[in-house]
N, C-alpha and C. Protein backbone atom coordinates (compact mmCIF):
# COMPACT_ATOMS: atom_id res chain seq x y z
N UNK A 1 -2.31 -4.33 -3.99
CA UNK A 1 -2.47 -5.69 -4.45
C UNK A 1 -3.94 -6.05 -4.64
N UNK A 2 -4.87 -5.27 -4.46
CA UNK A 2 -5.93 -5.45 -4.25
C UNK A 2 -6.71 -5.65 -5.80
N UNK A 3 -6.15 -4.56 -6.89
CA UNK A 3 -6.34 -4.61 -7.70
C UNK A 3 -5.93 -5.13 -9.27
N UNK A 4 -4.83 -6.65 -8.10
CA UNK A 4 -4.12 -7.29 -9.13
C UNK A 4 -4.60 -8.64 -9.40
N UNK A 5 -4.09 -9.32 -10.52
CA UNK A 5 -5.00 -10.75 -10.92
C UNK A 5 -3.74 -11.68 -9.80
N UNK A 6 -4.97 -12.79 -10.17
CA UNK A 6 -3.92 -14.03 -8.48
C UNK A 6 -2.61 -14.28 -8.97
N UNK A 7 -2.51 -14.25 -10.36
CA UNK A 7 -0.86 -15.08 -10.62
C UNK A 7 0.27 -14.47 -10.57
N UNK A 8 0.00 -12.37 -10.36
CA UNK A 8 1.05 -11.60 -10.32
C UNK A 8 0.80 -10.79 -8.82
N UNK A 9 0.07 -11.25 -8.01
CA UNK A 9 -0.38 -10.79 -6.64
C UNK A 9 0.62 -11.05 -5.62
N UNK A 10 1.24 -12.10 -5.63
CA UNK A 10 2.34 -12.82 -4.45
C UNK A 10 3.22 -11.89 -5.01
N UNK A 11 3.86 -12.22 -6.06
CA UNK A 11 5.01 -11.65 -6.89
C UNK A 11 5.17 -10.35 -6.44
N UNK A 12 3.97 -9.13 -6.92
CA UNK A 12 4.32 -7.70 -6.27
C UNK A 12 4.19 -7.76 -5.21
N UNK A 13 3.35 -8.42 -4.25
CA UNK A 13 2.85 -7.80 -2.52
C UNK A 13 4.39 -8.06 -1.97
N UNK A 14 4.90 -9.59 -2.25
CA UNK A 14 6.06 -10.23 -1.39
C UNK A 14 7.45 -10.02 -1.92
N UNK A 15 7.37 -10.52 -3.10
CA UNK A 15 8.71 -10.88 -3.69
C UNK A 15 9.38 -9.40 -4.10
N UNK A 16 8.35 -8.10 -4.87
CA UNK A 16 8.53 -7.23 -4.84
C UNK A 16 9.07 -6.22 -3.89
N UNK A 17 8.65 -6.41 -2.95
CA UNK A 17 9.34 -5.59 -1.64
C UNK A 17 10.66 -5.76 -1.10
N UNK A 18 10.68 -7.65 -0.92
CA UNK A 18 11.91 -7.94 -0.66
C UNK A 18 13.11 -7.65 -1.14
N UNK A 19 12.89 -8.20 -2.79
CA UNK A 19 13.86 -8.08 -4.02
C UNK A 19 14.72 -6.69 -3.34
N UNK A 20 13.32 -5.56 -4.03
CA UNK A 20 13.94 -4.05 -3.56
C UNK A 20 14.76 -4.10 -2.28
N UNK A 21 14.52 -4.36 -1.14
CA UNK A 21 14.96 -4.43 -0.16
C UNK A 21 16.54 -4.58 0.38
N UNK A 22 16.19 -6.11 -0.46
CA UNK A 22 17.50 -6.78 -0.48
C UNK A 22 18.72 -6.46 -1.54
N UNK A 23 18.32 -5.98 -2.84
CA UNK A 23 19.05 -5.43 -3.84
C UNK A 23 19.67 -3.71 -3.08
N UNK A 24 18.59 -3.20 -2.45
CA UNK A 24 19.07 -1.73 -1.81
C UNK A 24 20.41 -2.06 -1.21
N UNK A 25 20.70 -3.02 -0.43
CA UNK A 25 21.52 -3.64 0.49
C UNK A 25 23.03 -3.79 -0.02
N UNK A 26 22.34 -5.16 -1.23
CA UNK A 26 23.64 -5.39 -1.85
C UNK A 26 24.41 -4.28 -2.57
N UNK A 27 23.72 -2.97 -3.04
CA UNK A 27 24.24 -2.23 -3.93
C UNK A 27 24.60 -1.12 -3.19
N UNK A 28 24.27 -1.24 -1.82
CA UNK A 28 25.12 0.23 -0.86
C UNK A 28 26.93 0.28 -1.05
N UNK A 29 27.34 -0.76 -0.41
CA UNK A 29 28.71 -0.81 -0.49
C UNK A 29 29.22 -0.30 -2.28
N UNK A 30 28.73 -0.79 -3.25
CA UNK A 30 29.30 -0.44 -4.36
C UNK A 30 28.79 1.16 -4.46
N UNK A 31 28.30 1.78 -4.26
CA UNK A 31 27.49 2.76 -4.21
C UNK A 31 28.82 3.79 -3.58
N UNK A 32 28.72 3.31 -1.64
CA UNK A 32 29.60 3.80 -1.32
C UNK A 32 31.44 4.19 -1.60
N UNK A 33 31.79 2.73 -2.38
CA UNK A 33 33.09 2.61 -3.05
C UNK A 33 33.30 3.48 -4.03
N UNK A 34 32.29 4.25 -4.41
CA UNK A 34 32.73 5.16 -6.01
C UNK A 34 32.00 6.51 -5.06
N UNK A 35 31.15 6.43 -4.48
CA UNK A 35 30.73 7.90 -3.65
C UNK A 35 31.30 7.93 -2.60
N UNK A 36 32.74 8.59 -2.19
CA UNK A 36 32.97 8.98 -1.37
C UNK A 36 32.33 9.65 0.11
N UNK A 37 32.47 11.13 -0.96
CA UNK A 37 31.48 12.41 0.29
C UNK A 37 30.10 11.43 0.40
N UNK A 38 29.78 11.57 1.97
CA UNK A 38 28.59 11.10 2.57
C UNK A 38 27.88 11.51 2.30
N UNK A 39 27.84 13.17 1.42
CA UNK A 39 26.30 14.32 1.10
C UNK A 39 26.05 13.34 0.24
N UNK A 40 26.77 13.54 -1.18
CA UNK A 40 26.54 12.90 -2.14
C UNK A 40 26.13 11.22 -2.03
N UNK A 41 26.37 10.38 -1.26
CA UNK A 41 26.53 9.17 -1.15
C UNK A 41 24.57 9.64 -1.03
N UNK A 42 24.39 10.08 0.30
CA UNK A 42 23.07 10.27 0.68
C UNK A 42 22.19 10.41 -0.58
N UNK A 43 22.41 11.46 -1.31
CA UNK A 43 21.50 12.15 -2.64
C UNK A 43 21.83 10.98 -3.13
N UNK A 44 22.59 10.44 -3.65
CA UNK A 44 22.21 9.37 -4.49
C UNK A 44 21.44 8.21 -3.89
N UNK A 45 21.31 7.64 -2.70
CA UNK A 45 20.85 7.05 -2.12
C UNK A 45 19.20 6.99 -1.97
N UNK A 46 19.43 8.52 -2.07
CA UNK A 46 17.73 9.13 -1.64
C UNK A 46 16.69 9.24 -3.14
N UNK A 47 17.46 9.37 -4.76
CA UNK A 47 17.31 9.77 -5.84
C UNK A 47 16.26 8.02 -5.94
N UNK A 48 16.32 6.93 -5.94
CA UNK A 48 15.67 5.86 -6.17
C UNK A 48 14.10 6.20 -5.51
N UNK A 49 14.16 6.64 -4.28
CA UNK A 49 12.65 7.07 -3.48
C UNK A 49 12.21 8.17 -3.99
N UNK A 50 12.96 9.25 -4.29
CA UNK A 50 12.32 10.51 -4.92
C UNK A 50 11.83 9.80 -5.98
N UNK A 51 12.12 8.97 -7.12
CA UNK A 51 11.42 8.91 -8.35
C UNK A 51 10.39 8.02 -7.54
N UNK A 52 10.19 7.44 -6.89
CA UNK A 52 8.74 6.86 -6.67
C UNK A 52 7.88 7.66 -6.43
N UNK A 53 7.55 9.02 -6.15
CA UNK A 53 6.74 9.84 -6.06
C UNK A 53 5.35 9.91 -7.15
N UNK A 54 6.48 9.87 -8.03
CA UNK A 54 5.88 9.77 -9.74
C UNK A 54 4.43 8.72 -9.48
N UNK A 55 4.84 7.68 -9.03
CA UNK A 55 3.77 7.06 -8.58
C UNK A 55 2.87 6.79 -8.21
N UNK A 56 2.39 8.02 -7.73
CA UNK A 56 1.50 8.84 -6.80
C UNK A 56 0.42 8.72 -7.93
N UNK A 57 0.46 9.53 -8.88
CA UNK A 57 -0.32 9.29 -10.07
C UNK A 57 -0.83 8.56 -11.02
N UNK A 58 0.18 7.29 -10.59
CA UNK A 58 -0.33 5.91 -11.88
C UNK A 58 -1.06 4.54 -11.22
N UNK A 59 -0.64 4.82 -9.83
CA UNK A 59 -1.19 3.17 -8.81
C UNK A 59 -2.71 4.12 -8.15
N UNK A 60 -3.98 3.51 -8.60
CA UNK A 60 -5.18 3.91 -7.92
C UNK A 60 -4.94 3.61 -6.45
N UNK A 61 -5.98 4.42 -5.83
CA UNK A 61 -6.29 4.22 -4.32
C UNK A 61 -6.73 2.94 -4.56
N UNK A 62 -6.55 2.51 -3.03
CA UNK A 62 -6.98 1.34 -2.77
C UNK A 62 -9.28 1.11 -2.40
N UNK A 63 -9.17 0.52 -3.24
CA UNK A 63 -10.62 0.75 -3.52
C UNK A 63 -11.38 0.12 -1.73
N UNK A 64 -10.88 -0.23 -1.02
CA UNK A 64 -11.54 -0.81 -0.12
C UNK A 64 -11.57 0.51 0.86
N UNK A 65 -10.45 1.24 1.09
CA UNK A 65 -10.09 2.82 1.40
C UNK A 65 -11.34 3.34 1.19
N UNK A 66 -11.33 3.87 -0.42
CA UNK A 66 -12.41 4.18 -0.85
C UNK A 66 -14.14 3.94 0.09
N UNK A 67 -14.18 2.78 -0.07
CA UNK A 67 -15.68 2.32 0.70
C UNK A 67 -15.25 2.88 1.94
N UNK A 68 -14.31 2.70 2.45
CA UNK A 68 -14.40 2.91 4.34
C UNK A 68 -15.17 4.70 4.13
N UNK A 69 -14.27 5.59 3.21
CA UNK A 69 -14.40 6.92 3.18
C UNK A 69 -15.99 7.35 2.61
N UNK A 70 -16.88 6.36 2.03
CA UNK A 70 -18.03 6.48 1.45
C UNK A 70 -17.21 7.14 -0.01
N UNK A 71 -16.59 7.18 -0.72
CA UNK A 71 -16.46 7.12 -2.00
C UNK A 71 -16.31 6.35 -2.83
N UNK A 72 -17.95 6.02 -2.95
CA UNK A 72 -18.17 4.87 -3.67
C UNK A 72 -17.99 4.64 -5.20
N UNK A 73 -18.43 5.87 -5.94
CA UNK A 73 -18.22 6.11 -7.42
C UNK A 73 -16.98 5.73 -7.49
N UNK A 74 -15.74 6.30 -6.99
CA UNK A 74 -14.22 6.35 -7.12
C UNK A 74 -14.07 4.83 -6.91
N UNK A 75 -14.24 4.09 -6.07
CA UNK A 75 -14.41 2.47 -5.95
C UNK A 75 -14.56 1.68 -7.40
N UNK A 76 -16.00 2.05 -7.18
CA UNK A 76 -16.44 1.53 -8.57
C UNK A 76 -15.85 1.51 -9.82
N UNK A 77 -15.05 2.49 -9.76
CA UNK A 77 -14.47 2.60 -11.43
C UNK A 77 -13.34 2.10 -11.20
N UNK A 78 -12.74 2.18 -10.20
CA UNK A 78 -11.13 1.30 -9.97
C UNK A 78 -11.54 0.09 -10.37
N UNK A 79 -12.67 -0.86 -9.18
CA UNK A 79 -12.95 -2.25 -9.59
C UNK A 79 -13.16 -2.69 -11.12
N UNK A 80 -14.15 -1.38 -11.99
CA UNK A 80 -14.21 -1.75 -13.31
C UNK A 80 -13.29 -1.82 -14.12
N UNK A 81 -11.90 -0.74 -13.78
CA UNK A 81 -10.76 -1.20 -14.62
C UNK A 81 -10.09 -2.02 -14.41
N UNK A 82 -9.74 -2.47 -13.03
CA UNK A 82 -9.26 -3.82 -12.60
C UNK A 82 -10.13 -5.13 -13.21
N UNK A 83 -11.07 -5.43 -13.17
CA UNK A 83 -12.01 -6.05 -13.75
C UNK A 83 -11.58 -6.38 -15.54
N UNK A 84 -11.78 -5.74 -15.79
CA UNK A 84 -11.48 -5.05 -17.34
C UNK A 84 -9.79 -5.78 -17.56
N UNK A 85 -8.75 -5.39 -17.05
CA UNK A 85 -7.54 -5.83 -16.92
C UNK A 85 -7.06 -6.99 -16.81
N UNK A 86 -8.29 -7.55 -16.00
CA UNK A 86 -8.00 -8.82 -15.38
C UNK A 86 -8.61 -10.19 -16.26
N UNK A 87 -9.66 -9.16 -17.36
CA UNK A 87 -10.32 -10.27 -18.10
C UNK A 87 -11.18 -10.93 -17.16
N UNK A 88 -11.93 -10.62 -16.42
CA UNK A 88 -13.25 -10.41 -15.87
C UNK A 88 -14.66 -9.53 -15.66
N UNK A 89 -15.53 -10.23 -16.19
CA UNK A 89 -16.74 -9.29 -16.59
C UNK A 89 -17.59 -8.93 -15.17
N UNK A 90 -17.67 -7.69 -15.36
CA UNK A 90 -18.48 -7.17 -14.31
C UNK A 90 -19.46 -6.93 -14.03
N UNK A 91 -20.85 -7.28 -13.14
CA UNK A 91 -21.81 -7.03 -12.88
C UNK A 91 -22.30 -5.89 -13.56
N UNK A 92 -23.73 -5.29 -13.94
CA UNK A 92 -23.97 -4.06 -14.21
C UNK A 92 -23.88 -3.18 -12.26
N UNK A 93 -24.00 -4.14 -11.94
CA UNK A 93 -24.46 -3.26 -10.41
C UNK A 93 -23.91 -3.33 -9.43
N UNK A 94 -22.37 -2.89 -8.84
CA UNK A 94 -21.63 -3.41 -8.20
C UNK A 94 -21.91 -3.25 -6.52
N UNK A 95 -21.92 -2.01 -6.56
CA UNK A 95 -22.81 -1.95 -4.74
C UNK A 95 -24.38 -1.30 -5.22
N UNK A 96 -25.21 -2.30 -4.27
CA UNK A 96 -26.26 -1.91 -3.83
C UNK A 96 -26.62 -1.05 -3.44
N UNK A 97 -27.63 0.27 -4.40
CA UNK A 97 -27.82 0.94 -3.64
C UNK A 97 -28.76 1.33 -2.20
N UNK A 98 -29.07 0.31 -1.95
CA UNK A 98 -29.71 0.34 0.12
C UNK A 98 -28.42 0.05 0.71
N UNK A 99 -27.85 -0.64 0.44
CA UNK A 99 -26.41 -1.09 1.11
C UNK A 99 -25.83 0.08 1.59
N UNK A 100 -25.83 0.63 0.16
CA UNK A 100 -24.77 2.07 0.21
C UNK A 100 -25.38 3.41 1.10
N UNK A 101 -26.69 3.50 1.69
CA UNK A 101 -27.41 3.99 2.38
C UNK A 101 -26.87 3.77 3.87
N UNK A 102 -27.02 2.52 3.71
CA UNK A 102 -26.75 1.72 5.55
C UNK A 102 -25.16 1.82 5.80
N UNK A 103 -24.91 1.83 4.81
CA UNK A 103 -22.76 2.15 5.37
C UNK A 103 -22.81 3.70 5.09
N UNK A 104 -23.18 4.57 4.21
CA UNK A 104 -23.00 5.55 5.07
C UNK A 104 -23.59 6.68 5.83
N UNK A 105 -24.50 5.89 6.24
CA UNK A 105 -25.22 6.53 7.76
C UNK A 105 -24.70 6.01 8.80
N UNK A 106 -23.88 4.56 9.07
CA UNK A 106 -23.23 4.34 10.17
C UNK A 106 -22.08 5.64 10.48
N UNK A 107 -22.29 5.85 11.58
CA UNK A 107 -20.92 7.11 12.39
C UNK A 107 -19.60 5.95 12.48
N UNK A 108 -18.57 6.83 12.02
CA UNK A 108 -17.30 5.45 12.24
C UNK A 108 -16.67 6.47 13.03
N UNK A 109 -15.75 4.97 14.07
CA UNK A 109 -15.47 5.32 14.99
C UNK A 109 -13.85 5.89 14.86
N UNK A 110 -13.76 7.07 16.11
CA UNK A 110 -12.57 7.37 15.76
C UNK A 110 -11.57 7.21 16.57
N UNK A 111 -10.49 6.80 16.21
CA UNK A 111 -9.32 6.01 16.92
C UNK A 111 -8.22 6.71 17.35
N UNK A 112 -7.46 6.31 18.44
CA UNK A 112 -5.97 7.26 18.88
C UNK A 112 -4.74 6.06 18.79
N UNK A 113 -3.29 7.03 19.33
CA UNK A 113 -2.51 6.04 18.98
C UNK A 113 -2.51 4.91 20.18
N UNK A 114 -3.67 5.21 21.37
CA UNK A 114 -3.35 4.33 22.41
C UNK A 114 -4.04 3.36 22.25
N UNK A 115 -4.77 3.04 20.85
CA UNK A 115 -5.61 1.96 20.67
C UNK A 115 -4.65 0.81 20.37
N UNK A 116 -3.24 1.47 19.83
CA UNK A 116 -2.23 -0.01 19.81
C UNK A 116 -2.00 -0.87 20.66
N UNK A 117 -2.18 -0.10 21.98
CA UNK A 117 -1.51 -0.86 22.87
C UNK A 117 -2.92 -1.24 24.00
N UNK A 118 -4.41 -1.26 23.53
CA UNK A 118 -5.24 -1.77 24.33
C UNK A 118 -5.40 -3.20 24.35
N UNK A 119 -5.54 -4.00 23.20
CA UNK A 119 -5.44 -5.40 23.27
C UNK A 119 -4.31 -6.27 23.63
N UNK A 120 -4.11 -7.40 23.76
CA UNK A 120 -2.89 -7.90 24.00
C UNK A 120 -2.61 -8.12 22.39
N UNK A 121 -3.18 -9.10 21.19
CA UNK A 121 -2.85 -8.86 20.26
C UNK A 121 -2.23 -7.99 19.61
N UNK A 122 -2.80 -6.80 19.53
CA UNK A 122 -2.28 -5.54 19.06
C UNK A 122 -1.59 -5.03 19.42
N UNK A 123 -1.11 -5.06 20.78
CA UNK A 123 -0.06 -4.82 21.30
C UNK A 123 1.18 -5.70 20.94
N UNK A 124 1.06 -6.91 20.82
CA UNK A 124 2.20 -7.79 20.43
C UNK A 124 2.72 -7.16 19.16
N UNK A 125 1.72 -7.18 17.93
CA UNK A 125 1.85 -6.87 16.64
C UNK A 125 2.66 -5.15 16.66
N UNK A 126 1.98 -4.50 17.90
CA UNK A 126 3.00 -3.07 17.34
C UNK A 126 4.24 -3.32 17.94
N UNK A 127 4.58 -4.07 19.08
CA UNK A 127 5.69 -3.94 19.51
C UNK A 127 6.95 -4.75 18.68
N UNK A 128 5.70 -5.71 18.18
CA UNK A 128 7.10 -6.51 17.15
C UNK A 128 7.32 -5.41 15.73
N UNK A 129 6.35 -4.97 15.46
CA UNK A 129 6.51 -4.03 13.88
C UNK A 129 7.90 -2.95 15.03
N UNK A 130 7.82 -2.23 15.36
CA UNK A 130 8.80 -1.66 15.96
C UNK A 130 9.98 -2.07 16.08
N UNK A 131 10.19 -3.03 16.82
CA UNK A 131 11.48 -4.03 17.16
C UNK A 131 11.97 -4.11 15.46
N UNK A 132 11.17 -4.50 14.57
CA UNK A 132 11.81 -4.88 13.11
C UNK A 132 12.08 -3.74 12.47
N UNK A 133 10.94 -2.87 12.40
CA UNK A 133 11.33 -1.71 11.87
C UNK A 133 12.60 -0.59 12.53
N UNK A 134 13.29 -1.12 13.82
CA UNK A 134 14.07 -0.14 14.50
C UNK A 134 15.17 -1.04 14.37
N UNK A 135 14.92 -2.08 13.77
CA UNK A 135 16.32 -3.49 13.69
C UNK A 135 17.02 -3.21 13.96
């Protein structure tokens, strides 16, 4: 979503996920009523996620990714086609280059999975993503 204009941003981040979500739902039972065998029920089930793969190739990285990793060029040209797309003109000079010096000479730090559960915040947030995701 990062690299979408404001008026179609809600639409894919929210409404997009749900829709899918909720349409997956409604269309199991009919799914199941004409697919008997459970193999088959499965493969067909599974055939909607396999074609998202395809995807892999047409949605850019997320350009903020990018900066964390110091690949800044790769950044840059995402923002310029987003830019470009969006009918917004772009700086000649998008990161600074001293900037780009000082981020990546900082050492970043590296994290485990017990960092979920050090804060109380973060701990709330994984235990509820869990609880929903294990619904």
């Amino acid at each position: 979503t990062e690299i979408l204009g404001k008026s179609v941003r809600i639409i894919f981040s929210t409404l997009g996920v749900c829709i899918f979500y909720a349409f997956g739902y409604m269309v199991l039972p009919l799914f199941a009523y004409f697919i008997r065998d459970w193999r088959m029920l499965l493969v067909a089930l599974t055939m909607p996620g396999v074609l998202c793969v395809a995807l892999w190739w047409f949605i850019p990285e997320s350009p903020r990714w990018l900066i964390s990793q110091g690949r800044f060029e790769e950044a840059e040209v995402i923002i310029r086609k987003a830019a470009k797309a969006n009918g917004i003109v772009v700086p000649s000079t998008i990161f600074d280059p001293s900037e780009l010096q000082d981020l990546s000479s900082k050492k970043q730090q590296s994290h485990n999975i017990l960092d979920l559960l050090r804060t109380w915040n973060i701990r709330m947030v994984t235990i509820m993503s869990v609880m929903l995701c294990d619904g």
